[in-house]
N, C-alpha and C. Protein backbone atom coordinates (compact mmCIF):
# COMPACT_ATOMS: atom_id res chain seq x y z
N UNK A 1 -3.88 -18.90 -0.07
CA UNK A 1 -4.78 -18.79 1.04
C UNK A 1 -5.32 -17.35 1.16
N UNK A 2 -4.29 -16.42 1.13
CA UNK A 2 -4.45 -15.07 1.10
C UNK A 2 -5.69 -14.57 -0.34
N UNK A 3 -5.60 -14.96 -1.15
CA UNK A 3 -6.60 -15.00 -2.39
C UNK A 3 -7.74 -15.08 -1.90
N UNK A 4 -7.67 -16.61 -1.61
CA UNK A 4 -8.69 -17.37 -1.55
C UNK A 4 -10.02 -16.91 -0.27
N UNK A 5 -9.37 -15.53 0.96
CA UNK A 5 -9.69 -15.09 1.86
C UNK A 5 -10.23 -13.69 1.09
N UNK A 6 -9.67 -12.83 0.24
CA UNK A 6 -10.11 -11.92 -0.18
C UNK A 6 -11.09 -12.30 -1.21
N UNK A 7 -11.28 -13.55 -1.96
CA UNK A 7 -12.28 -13.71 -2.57
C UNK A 7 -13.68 -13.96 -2.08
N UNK A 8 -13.49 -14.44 -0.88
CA UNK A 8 -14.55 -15.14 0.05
C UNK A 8 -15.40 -13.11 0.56
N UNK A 9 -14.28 -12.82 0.97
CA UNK A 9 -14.48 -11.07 1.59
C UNK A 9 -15.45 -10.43 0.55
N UNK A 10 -15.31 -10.38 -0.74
CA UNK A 10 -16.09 -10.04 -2.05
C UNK A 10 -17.09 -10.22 -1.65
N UNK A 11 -17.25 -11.82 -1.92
CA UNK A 11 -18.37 -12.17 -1.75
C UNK A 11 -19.27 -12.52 -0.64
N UNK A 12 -18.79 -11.67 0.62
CA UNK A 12 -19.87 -12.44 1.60
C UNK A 12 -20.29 -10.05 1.43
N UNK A 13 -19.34 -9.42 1.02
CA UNK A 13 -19.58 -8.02 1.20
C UNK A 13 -20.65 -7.63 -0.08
N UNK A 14 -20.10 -8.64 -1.31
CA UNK A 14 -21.32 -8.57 -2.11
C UNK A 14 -20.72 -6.94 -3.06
N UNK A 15 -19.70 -6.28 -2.65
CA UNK A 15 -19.18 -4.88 -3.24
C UNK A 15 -19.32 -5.21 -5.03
N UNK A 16 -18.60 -6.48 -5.58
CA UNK A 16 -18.48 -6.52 -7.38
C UNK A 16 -19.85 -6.88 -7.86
N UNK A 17 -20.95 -6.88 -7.29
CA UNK A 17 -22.41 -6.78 -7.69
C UNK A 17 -23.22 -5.80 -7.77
N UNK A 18 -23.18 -4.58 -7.57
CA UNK A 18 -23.22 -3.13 -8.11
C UNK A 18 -21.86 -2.82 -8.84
N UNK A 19 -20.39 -3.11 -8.88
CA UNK A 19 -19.46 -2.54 -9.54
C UNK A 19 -18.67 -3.34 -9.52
N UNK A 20 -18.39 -4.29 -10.57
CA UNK A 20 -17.18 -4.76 -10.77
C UNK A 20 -15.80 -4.33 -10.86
N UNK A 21 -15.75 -3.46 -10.64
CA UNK A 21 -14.34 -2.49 -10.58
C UNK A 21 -14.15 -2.29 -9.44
N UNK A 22 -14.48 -2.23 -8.29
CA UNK A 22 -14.97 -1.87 -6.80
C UNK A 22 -13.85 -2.32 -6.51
N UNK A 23 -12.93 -1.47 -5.93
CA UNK A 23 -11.46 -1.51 -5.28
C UNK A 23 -10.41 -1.32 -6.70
N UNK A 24 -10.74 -1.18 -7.68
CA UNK A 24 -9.54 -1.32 -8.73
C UNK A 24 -8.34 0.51 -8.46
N UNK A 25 -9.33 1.51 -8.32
CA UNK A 25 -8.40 2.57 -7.81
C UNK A 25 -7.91 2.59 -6.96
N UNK A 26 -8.40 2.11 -5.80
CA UNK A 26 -7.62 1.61 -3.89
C UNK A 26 -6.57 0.94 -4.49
N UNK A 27 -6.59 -0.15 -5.20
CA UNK A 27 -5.51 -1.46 -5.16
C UNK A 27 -4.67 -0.97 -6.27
N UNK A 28 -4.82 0.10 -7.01
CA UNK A 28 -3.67 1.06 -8.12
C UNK A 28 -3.22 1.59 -7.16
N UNK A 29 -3.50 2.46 -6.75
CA UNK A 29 -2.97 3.61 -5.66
C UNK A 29 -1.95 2.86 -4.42
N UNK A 30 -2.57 1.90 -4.21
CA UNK A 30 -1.58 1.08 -3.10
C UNK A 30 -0.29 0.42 -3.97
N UNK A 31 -0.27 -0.12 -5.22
CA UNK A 31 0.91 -0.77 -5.54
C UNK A 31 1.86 0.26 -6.11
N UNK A 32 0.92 1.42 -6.51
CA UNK A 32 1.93 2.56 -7.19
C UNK A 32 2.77 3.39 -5.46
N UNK A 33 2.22 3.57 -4.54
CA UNK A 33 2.92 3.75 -3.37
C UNK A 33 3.79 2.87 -3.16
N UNK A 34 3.71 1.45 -3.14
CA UNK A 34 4.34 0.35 -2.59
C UNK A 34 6.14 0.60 -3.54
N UNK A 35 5.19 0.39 -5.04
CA UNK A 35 6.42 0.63 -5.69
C UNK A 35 7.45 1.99 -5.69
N UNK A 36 6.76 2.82 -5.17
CA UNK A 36 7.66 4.26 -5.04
C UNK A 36 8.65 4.33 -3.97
N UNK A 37 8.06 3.39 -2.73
CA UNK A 37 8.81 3.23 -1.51
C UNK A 37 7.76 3.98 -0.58
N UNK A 38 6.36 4.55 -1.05
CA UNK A 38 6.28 5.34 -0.17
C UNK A 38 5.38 4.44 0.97
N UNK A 39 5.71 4.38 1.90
CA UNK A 39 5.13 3.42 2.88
C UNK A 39 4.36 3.85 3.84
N UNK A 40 4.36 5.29 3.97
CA UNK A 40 3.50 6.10 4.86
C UNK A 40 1.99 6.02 3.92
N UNK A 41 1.85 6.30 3.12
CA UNK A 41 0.96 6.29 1.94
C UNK A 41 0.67 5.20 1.88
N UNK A 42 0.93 3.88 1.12
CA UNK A 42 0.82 2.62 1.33
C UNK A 42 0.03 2.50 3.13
N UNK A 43 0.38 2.85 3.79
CA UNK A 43 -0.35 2.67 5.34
C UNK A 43 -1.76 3.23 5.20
N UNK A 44 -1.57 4.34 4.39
CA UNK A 44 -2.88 5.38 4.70
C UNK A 44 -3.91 4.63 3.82
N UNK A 45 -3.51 4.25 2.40
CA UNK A 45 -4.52 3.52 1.29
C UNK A 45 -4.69 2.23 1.99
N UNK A 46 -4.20 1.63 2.67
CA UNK A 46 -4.57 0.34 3.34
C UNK A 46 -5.52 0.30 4.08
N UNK A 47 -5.21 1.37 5.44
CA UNK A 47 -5.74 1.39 6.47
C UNK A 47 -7.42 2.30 5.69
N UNK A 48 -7.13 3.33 4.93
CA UNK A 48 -8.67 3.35 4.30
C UNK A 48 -9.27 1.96 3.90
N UNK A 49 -8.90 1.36 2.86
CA UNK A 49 -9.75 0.06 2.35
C UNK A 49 -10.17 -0.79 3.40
N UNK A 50 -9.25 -1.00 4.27
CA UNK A 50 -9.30 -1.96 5.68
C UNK A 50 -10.79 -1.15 6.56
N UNK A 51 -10.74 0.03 6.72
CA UNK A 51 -11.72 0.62 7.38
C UNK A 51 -12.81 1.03 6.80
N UNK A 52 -12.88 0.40 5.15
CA UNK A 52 -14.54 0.86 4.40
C UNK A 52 -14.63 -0.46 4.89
N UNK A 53 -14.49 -1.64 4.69
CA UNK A 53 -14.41 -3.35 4.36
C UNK A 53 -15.07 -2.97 5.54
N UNK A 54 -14.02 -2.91 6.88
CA UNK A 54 -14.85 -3.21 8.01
C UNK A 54 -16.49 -2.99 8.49
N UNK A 55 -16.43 -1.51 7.80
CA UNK A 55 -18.03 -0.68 8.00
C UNK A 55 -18.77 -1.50 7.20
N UNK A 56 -18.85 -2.17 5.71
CA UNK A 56 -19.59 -2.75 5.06
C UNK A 56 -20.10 -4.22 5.74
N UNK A 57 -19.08 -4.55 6.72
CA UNK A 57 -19.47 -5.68 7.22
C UNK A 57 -20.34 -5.38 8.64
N UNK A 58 -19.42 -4.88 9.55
CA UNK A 58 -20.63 -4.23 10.36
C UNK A 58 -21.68 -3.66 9.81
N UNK A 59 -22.30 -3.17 8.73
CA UNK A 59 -23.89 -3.21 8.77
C UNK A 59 -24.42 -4.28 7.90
N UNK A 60 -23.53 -4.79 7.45
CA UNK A 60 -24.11 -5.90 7.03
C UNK A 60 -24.54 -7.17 7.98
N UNK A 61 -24.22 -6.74 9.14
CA UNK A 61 -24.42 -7.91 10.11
C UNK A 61 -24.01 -9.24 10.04
């Protein structure tokens, strides 16, 4: 379900149609924190991606 919600997010944001790579350093950077333990970090790379996503959708209307 969780997939199937971030795939839908892609594509209504339209981000892998100028760059198919679009999130591949965010989503490294978050599992290499995750896996270190570092969870403060993991918060911070989240809460960035969470807060571009949001802006792309607010002007996207």
């Amino acid at each position: 379900m969780l997939r199937e919600g971030l795939v839908a997010l892609l594509d209504l944001t339209r981000l892998r149609e100028a760059d198919p790579a679009t999130g591949h350093d965010t989503h490294a950077a978050l599992v290499h924190a995750v896996t270190e333990g570092a969870a403060d970090r993991a918060a911070a790379v989240l809460l960035t991606l969470l807060e571009g996503t949001l802006k792309l959708l607010r002007e996207r209307g």
